[in-house]
Each structure stands twice: as structure tokens, then as C-alpha cells.
PDB file of N, CA and C in Angstrom:
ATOM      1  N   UNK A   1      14.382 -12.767  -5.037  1.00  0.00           N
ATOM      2  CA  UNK A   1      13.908 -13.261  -3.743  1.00  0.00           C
ATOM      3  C   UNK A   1      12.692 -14.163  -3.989  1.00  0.00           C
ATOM      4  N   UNK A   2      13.000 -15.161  -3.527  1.00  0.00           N
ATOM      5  CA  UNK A   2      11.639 -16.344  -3.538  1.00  0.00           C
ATOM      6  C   UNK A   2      10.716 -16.075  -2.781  1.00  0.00           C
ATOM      7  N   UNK A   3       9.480 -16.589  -3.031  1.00  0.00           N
ATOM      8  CA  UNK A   3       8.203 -16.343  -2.227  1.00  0.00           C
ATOM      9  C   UNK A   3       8.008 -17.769  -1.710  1.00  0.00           C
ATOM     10  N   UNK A   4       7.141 -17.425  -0.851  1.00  0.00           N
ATOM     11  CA  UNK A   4       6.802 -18.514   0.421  1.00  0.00           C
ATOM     12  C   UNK A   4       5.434 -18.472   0.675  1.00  0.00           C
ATOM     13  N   UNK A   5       4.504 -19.392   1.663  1.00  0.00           N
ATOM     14  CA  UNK A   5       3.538 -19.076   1.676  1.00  0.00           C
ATOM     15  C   UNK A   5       3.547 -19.183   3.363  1.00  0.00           C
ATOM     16  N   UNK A   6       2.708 -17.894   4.071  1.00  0.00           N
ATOM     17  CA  UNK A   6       3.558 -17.948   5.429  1.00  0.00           C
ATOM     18  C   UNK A   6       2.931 -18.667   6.468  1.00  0.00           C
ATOM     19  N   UNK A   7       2.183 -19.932   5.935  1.00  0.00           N
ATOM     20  CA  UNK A   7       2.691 -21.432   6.822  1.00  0.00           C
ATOM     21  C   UNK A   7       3.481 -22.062   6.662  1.00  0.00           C
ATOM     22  N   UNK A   8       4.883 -21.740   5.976  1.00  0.00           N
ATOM     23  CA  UNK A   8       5.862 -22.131   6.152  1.00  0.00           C
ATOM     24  C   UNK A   8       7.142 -21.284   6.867  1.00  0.00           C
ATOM     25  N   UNK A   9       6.664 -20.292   7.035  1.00  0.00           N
ATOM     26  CA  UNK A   9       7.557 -19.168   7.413  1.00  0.00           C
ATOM     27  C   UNK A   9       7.913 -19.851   9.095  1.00  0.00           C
ATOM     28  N   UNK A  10       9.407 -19.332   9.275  1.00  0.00           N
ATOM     29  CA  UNK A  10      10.180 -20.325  10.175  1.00  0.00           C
ATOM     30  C   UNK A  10      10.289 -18.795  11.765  1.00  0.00           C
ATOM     31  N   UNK A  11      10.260 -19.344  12.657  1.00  0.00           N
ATOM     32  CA  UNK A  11      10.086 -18.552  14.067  1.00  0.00           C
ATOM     33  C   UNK A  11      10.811 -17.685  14.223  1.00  0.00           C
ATOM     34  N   UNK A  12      10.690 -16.566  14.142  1.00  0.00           N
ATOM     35  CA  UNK A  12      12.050 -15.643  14.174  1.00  0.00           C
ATOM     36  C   UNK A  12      12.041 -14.559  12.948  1.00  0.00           C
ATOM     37  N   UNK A  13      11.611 -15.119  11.710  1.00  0.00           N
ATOM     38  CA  UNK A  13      11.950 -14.300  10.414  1.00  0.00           C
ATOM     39  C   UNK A  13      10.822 -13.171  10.305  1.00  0.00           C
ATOM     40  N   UNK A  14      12.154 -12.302   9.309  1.00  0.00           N
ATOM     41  CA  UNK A  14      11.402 -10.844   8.870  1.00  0.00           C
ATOM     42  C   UNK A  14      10.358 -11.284   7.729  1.00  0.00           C
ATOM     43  N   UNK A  15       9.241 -11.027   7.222  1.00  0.00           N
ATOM     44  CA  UNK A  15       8.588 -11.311   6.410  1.00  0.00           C
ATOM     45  C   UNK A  15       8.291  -9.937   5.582  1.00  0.00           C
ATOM     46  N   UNK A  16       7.871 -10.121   4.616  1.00  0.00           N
ATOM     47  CA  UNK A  16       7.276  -9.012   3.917  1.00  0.00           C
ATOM     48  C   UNK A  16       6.259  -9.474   2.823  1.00  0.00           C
ATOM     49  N   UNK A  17       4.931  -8.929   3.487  1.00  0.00           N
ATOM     50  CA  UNK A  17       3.447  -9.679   2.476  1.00  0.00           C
ATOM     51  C   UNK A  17       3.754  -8.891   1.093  1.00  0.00           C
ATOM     52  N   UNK A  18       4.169 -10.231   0.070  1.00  0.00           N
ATOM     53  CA  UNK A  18       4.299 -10.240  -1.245  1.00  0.00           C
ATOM     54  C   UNK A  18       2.358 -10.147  -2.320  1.00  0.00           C
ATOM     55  N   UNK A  19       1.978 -10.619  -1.253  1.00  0.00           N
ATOM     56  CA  UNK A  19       0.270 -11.531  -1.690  1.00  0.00           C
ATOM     57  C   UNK A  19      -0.679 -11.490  -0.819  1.00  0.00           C
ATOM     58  N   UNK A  20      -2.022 -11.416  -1.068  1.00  0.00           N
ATOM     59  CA  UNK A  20      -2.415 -11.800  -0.308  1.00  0.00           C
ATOM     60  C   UNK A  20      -3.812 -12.093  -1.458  1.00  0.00           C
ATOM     61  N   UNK A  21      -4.914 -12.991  -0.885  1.00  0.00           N
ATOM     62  CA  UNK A  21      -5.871 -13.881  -1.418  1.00  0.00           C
ATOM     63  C   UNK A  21      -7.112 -12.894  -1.626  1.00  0.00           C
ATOM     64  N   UNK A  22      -7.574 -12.954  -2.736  1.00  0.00           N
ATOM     65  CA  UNK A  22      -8.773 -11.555  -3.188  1.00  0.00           C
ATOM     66  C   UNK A  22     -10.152 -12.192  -2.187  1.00  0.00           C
ATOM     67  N   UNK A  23     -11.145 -11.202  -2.449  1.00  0.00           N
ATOM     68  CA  UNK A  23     -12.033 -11.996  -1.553  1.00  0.00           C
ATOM     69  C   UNK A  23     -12.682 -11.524  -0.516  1.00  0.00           C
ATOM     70  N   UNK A  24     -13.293 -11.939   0.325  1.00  0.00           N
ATOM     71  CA  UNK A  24     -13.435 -11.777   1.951  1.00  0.00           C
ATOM     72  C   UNK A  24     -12.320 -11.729   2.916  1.00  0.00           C
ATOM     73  N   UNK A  25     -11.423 -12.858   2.375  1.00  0.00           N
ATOM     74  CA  UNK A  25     -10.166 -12.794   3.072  1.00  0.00           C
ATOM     75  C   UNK A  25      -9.315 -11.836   3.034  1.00  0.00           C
ATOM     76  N   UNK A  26      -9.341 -11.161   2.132  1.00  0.00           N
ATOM     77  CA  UNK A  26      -8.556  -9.595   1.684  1.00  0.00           C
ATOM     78  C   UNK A  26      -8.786  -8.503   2.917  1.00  0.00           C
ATOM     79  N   UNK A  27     -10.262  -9.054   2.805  1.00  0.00           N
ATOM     80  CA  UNK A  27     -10.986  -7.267   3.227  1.00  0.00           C
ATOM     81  C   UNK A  27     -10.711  -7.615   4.822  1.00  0.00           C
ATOM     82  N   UNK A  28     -10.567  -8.985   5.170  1.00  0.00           N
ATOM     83  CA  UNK A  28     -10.239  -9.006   7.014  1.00  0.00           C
ATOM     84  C   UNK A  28      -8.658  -8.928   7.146  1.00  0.00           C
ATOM     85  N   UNK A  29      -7.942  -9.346   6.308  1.00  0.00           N
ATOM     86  CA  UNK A  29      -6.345  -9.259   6.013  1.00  0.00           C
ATOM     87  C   UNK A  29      -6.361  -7.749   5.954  1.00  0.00           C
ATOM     88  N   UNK A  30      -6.785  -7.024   5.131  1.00  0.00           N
ATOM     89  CA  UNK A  30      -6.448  -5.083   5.116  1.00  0.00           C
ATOM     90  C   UNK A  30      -7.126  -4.948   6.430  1.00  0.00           C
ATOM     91  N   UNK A  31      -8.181  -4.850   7.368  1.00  0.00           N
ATOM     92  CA  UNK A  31      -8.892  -4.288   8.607  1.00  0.00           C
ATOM     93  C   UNK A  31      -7.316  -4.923   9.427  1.00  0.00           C
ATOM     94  N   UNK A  32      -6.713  -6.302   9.275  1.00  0.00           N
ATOM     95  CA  UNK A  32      -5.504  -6.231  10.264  1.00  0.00           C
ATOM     96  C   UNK A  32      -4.314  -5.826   9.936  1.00  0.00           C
ATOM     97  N   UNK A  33      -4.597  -4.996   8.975  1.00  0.00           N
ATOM     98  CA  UNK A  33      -3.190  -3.773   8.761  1.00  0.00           C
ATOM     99  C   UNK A  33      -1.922  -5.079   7.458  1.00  0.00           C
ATOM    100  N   UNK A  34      -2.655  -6.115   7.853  1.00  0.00           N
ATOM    101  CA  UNK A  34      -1.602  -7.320   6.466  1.00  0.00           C
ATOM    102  C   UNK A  34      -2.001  -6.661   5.306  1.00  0.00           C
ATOM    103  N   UNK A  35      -0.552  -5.946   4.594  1.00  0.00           N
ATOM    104  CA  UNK A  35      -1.442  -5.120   3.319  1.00  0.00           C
ATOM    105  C   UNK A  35       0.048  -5.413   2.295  1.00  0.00           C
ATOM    106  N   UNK A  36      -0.177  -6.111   0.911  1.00  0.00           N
ATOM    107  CA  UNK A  36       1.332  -6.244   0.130  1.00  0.00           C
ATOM    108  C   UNK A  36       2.310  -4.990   0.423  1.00  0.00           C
ATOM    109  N   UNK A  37       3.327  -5.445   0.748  1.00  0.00           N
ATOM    110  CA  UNK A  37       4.238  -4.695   1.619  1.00  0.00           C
ATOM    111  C   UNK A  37       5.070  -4.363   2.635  1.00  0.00           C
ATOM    112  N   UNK A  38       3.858  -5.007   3.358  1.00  0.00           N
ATOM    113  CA  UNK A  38       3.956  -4.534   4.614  1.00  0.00           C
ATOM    114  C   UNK A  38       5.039  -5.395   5.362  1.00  0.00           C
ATOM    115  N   UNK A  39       6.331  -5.499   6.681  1.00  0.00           N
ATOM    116  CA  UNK A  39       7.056  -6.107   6.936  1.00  0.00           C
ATOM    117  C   UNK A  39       6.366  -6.947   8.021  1.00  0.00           C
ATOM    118  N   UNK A  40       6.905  -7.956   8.300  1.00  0.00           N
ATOM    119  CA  UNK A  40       5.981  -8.332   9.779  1.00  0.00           C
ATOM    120  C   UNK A  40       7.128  -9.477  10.279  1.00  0.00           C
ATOM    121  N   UNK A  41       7.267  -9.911  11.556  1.00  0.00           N
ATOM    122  CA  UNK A  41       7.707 -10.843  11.995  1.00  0.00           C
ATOM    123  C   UNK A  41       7.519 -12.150  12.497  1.00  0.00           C
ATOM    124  N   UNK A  42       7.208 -12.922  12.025  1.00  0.00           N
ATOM    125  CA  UNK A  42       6.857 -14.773  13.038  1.00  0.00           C
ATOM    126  C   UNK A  42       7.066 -15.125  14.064  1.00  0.00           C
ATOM    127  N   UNK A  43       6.387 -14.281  15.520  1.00  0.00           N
ATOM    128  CA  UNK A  43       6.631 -14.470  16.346  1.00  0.00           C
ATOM    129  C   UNK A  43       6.444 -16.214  16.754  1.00  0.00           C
ATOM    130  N   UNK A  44       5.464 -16.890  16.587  1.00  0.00           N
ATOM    131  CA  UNK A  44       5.054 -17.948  17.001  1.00  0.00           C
ATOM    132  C   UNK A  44       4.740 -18.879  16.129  1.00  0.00           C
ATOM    133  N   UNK A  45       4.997 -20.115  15.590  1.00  0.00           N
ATOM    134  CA  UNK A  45       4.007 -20.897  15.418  1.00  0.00           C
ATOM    135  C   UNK A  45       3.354 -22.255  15.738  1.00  0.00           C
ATOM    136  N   UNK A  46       2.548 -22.417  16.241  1.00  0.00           N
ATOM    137  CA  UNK A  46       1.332 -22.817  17.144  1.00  0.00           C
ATOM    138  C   UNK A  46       1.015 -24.320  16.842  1.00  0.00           C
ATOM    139  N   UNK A  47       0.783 -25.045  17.703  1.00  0.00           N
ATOM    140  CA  UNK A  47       0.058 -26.194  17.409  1.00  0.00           C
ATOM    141  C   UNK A  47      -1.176 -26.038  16.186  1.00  0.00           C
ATOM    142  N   UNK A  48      -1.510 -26.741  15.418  1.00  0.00           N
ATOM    143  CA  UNK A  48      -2.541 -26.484  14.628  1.00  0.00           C
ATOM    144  C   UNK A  48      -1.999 -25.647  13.380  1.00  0.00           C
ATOM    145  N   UNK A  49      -0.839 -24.972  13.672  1.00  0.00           N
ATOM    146  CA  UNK A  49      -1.053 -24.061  12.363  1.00  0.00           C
ATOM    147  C   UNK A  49      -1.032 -23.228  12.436  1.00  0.00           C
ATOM    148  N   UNK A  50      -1.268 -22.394  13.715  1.00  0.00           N
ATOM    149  CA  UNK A  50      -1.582 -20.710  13.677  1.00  0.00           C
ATOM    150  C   UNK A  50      -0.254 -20.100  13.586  1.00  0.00           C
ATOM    151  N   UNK A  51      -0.164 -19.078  13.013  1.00  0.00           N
ATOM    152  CA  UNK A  51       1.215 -18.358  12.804  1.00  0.00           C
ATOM    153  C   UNK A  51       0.617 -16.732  13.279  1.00  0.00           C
ATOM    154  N   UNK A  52       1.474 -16.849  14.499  1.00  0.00           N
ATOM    155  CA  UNK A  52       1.833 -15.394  15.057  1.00  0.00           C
ATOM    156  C   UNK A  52       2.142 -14.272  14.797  1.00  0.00           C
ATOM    157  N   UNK A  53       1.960 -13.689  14.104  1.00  0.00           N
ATOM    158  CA  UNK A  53       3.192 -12.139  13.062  1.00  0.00           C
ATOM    159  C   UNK A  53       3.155 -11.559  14.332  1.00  0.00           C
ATOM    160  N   UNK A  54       3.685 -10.228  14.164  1.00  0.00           N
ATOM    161  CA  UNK A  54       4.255  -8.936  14.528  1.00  0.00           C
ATOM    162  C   UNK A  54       4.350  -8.231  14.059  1.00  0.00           C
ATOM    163  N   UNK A  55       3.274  -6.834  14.051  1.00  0.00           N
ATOM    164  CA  UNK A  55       3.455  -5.591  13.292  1.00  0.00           C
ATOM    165  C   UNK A  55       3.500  -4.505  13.988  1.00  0.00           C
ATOM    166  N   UNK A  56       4.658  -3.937  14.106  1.00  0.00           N
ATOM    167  CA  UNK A  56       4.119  -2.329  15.123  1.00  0.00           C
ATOM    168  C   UNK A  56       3.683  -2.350  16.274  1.00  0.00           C
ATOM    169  N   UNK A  57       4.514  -3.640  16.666  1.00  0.00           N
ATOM    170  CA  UNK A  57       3.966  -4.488  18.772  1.00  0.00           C
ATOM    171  C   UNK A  57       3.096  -4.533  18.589  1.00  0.00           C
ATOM    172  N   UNK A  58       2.709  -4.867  17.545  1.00  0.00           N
ATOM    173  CA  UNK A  58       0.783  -5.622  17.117  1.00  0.00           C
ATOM    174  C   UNK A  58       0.703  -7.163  17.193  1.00  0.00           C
ATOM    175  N   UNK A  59       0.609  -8.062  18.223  1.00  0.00           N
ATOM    176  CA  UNK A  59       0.308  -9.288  17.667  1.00  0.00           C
ATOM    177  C   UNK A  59      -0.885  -9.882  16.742  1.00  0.00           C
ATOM    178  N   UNK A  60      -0.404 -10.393  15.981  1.00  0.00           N
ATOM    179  CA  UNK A  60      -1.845 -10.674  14.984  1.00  0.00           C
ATOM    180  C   UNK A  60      -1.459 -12.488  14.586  1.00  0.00           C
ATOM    181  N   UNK A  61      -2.462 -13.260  14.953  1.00  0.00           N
ATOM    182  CA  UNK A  61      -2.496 -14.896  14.744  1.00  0.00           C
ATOM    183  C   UNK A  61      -3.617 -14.582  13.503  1.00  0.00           C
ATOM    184  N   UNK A  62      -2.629 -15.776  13.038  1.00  0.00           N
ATOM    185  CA  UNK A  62      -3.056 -16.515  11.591  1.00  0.00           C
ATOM    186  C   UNK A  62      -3.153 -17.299  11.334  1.00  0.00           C
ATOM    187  N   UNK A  63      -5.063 -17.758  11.273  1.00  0.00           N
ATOM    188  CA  UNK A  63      -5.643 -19.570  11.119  1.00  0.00           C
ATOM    189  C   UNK A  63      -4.081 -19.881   9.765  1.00  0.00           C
ATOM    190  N   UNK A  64      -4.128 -21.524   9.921  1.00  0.00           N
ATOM    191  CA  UNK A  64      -3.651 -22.160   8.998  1.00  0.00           C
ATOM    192  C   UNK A  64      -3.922 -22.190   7.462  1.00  0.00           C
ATOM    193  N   UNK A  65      -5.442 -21.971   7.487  1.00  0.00           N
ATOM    194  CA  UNK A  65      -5.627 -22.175   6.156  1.00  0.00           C
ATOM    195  C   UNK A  65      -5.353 -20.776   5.522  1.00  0.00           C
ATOM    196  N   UNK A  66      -5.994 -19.989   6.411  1.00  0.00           N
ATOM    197  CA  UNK A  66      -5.669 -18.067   5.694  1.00  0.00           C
ATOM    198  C   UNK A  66      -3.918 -17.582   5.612  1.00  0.00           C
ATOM    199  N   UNK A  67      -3.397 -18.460   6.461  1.00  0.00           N
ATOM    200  CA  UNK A  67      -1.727 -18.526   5.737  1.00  0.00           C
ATOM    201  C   UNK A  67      -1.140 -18.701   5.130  1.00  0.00           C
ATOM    202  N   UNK A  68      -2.207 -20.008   4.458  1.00  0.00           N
ATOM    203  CA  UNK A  68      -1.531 -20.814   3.313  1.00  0.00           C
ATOM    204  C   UNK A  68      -1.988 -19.860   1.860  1.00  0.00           C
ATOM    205  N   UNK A  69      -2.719 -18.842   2.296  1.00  0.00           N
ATOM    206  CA  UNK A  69      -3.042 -18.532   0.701  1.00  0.00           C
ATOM    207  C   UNK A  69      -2.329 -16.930   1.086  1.00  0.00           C
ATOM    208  N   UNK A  70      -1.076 -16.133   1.715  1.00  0.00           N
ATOM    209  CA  UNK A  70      -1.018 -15.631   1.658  1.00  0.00           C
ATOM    210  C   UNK A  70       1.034 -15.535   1.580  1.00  0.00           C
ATOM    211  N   UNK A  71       1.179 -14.893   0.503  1.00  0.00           N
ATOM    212  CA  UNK A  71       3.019 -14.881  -0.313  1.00  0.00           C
ATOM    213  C   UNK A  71       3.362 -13.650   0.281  1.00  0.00           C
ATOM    214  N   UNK A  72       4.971 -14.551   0.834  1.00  0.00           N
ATOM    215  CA  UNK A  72       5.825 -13.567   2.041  1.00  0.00           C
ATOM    216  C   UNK A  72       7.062 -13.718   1.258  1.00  0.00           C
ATOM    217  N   UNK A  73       7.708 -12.406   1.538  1.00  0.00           N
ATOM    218  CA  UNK A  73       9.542 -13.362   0.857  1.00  0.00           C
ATOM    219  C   UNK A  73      10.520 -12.907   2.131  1.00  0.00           C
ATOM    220  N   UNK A  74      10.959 -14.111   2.507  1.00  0.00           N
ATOM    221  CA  UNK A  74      11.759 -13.731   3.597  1.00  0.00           C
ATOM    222  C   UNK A  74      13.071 -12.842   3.621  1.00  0.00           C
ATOM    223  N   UNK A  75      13.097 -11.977   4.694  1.00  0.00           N
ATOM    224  CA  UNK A  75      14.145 -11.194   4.575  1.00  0.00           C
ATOM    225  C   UNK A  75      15.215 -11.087   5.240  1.00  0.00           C
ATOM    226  N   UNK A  76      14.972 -11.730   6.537  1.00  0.00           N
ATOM    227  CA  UNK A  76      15.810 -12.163   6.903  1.00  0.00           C
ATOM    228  C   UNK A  76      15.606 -13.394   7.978  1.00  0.00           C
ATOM    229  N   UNK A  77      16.637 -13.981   8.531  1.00  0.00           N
ATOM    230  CA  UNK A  77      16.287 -15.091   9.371  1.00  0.00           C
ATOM    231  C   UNK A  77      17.049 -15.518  10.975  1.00  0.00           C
ATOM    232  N   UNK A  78      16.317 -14.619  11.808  1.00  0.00           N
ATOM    233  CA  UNK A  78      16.972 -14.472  13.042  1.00  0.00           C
ATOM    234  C   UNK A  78      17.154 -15.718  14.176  1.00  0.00           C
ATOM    235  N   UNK A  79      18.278 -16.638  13.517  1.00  0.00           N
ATOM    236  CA  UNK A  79      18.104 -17.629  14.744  1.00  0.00           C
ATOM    237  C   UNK A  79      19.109 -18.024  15.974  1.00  0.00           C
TER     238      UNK A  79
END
């Protein structure tokens, strides 16, 4: 299964965080439950960049740039 980086991840798909970026960005990525593993869905994505997930009827938006440094492998693709 190929990895992605999930500003590219397409509206609809199952995701599952392969990665995520060490750092500061880690420690606010784990407080929103984004933890390698974890499944999530693309509800939205946004003018600008922001990408929508879905965890557990959790909506959680994701600036552009903190997307781009974080590896999803898609699992499936609901369109």
C-alpha cells in the first residue's frame, strides 16, 4: 500500500495515519487523537487547503501545511 501525504487525500476516503511530523506538530497532532494508526475519513477539502478528517464523529480540520507533512495510505475510496 502506497503512502500519500493527506493534502492530497481525495473527499470521501478511508485514511489511515501512516506518519506523522516529530516536533511541536506531533504533540498538537496526539492532543487531536491523529496518532500512526489511527483510521480517519476526508470529510472536506476546503478552499486554501484545509482538509477535514473524521474520527469517532470527531471533526478535526487540517491547516495545509500540517497536512503536507503528515503519511496516510488510503484504504479505501468512497465515490
Amino acid at each position: 500500500m502506497s503512502h500519500i501525504p493527506l493534502h492530497k487525500a481525495k473527499r470521501g476516503s478511508i485514511l489511515r495515519i501512516e506518519g506523522i511530523p516529530e516536533g511541536k506538530n506531533r504533540a498538537l497532532l496526539l492532543r487531536l487523537g491523529i496518532l500512526k494508526g489511527e483510521v480517519v475519513r476526508c470529510l472536506e477539502r476546503l478552499p486554501g487547503g484545509t482538509i477535514v478528517l473524521e474520527k469517532n464523529r470527531q471533526e478535526i480540520a487540517v491547516g495545509f501545511t500540517l497536512a503536507s507533512t503528515i503519511l496516510v495510505a488510503v484504504m479505501t475510496d468512497e465515490h
